[in-house]
C-alpha atoms as a PDB file:
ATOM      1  CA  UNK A   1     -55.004  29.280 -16.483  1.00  0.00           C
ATOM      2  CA  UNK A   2     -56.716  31.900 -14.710  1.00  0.00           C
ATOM      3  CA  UNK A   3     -56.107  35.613 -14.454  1.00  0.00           C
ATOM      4  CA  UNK A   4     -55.156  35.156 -10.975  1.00  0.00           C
ATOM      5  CA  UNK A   5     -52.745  32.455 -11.466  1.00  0.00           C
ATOM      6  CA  UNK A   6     -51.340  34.374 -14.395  1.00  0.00           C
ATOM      7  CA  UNK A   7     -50.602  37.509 -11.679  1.00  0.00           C
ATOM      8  CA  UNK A   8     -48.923  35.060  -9.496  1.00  0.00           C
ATOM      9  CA  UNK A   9     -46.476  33.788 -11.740  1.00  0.00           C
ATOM     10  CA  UNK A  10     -45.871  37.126 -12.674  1.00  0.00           C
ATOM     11  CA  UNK A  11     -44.804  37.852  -8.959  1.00  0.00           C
ATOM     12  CA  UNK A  12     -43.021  34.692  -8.295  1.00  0.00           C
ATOM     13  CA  UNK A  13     -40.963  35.054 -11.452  1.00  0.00           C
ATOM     14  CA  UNK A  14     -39.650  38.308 -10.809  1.00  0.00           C
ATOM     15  CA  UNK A  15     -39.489  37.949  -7.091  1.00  0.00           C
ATOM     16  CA  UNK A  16     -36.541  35.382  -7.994  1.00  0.00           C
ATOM     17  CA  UNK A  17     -35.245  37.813 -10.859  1.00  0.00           C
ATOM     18  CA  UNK A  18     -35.016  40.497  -8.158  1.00  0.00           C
ATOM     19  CA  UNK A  19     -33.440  37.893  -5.851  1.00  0.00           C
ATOM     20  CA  UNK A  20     -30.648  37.031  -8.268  1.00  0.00           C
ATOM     21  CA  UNK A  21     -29.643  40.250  -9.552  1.00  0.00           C
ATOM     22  CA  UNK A  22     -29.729  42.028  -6.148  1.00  0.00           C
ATOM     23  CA  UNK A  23     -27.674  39.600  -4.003  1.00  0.00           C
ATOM     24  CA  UNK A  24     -24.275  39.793  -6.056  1.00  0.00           C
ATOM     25  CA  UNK A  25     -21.065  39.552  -3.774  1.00  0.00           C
ATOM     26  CA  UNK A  26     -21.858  37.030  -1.456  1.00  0.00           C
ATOM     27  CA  UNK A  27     -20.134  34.070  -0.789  1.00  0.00           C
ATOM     28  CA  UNK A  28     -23.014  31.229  -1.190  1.00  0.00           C
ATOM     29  CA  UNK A  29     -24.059  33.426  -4.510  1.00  0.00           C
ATOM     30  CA  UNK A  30     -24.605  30.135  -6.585  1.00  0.00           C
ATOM     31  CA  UNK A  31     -26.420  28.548  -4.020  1.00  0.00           C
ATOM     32  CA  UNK A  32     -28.842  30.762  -3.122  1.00  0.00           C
ATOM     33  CA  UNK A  33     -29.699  31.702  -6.677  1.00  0.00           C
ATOM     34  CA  UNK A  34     -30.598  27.506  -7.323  1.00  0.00           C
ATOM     35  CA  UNK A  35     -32.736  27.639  -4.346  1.00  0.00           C
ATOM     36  CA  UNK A  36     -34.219  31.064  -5.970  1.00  0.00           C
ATOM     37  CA  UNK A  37     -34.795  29.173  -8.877  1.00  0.00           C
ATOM     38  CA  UNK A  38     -35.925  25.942  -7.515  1.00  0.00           C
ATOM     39  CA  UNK A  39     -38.458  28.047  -5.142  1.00  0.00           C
ATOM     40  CA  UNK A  40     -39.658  29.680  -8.105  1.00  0.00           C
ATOM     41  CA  UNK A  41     -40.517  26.289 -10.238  1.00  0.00           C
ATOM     42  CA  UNK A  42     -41.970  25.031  -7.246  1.00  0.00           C
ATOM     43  CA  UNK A  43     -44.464  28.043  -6.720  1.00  0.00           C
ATOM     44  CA  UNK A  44     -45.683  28.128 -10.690  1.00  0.00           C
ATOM     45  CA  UNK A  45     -46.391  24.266 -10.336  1.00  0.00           C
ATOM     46  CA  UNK A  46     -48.371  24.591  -7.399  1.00  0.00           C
ATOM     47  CA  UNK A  47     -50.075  27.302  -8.748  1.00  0.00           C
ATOM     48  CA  UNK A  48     -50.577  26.092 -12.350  1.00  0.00           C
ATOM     49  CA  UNK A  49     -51.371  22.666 -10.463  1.00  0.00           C
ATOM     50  CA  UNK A  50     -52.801  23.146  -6.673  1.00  0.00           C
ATOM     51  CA  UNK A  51     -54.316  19.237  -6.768  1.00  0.00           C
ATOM     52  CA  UNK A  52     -50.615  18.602  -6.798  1.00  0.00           C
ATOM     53  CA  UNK A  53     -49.920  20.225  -4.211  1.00  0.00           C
ATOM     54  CA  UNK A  54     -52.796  18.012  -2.214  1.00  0.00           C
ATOM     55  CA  UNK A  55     -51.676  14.916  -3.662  1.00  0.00           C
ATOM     56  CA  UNK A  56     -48.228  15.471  -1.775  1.00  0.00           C
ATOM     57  CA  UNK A  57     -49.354  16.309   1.268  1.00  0.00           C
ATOM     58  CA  UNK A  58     -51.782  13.132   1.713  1.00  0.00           C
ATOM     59  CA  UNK A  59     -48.612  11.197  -0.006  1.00  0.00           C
ATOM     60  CA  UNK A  60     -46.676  13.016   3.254  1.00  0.00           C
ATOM     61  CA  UNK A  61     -49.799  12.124   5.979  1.00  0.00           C
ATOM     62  CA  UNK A  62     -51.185  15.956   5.817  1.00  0.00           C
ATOM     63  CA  UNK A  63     -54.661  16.693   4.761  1.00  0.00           C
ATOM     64  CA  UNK A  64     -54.542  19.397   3.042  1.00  0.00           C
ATOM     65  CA  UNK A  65     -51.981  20.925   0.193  1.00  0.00           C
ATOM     66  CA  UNK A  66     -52.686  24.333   2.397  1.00  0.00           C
ATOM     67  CA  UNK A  67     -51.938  22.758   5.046  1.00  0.00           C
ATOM     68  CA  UNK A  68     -48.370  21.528   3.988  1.00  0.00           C
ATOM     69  CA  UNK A  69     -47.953  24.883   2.128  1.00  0.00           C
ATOM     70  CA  UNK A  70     -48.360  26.483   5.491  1.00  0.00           C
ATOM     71  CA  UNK A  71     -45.893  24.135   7.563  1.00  0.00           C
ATOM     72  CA  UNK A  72     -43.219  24.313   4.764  1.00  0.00           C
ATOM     73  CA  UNK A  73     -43.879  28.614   4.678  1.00  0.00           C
ATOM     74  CA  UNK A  74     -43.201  28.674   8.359  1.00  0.00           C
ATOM     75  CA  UNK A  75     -40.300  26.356   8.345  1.00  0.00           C
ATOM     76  CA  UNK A  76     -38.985  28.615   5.402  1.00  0.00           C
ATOM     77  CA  UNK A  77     -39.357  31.682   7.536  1.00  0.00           C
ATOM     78  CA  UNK A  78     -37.865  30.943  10.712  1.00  0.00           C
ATOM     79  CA  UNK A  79     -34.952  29.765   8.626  1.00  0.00           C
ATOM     80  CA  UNK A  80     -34.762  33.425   7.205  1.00  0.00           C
ATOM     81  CA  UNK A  81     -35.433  35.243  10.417  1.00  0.00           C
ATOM     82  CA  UNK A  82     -32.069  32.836  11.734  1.00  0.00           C
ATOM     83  CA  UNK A  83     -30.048  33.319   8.418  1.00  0.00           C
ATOM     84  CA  UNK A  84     -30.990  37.237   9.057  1.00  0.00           C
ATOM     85  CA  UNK A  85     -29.807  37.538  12.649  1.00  0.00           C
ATOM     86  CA  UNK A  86     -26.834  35.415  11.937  1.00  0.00           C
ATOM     87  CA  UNK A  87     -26.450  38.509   8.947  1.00  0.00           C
ATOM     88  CA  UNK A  88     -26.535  41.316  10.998  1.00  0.00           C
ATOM     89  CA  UNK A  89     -24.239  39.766  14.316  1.00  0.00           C
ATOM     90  CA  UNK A  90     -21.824  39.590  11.550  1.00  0.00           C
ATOM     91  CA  UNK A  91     -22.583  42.711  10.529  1.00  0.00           C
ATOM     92  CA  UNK A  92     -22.159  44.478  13.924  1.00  0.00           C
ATOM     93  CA  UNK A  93     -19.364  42.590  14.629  1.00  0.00           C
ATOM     94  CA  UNK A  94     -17.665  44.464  11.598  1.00  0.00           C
ATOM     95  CA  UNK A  95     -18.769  47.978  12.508  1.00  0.00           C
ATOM     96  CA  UNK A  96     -17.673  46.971  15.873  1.00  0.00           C
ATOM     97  CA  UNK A  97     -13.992  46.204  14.389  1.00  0.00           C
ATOM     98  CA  UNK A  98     -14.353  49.705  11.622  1.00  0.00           C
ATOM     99  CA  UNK A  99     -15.012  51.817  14.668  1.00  0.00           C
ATOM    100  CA  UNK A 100     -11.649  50.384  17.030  1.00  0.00           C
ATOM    101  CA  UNK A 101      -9.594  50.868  14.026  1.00  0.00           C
ATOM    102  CA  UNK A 102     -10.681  53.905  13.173  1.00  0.00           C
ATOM    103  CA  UNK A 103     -10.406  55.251  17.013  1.00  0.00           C
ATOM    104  CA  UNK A 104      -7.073  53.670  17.300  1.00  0.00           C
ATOM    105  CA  UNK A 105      -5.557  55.466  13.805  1.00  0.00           C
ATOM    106  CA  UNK A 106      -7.128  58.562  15.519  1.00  0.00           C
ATOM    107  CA  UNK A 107      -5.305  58.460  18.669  1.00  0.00           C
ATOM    108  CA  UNK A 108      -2.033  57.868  16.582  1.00  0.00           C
ATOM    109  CA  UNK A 109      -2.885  60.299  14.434  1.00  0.00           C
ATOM    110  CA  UNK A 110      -3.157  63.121  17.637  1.00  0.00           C
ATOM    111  CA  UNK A 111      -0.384  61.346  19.204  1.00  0.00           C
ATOM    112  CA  UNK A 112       2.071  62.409  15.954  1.00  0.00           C
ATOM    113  CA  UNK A 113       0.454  65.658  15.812  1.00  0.00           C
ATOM    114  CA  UNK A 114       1.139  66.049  19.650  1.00  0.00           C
ATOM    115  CA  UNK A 115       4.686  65.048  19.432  1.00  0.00           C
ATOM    116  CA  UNK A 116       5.590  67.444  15.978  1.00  0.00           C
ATOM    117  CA  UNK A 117       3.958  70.406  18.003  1.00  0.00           C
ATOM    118  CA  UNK A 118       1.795  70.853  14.923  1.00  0.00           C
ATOM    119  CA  UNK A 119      -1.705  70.175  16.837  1.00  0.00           C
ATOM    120  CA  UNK A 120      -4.520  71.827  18.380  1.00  0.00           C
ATOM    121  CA  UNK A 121      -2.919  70.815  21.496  1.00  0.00           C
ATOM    122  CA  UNK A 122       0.537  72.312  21.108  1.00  0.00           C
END
């Protein structure tokens, strides 16, 4: 094993540590921390063995393992930018909902204050 492939595994190990302690309170929790750890195993064999990596992609028609690293990195990626937009419309469509609720329990709130006299407008 070089140096180099010694650093990697370093940052691919505690890229999926990170991603399993930091994601707590979600509803696909146990999901996405198998596919953390599956990703992970994945990345330290191709690393610890990159012929592997070639032998699949002839086995799959490609030429190259960098090639079929590449297709399976974009794939990946456009699957996070979608799971990310998907993330923040739900997002916005709950600070959309905080703000109306909050707006309509202040206009009751003036409205009481109105009626009791007790108010800046009174």
């Amino acid at each position: 094993m070089t140096f180099f492939q010694l650093l990697l595994i370093i940052g691919v190990l505690g890229i999926a540590v990170f991603s399993m302690t930091f994601v707590k309170g979600e509803r696909s929790l146990a999901m996405k921390r198998l596919f953390a750890l599956i990703a992970a195993a994945a990345a330290i064999v191709a690393i610890l063995f990159p012929d592997l990596l070639t032998l699949i992609a002839h086995f799959l028609g490609i030429g190259r393992g960098a090639d079929l690293l590449l297709y399976v990195f974009v794939i990946v990626s456009m699957l996070f930018a979608v799971s990310t937009m998907r993330a923040k419309a739900r997002s916005d469509a709950r600070v959309t909902e905080l703000a109306r609720s909050v707006a309509l329990m202040e206009a009751r709130l003036n409205e009481r204050l109105d009626d009791s006299g007790v108010g800046p407008n009174a």
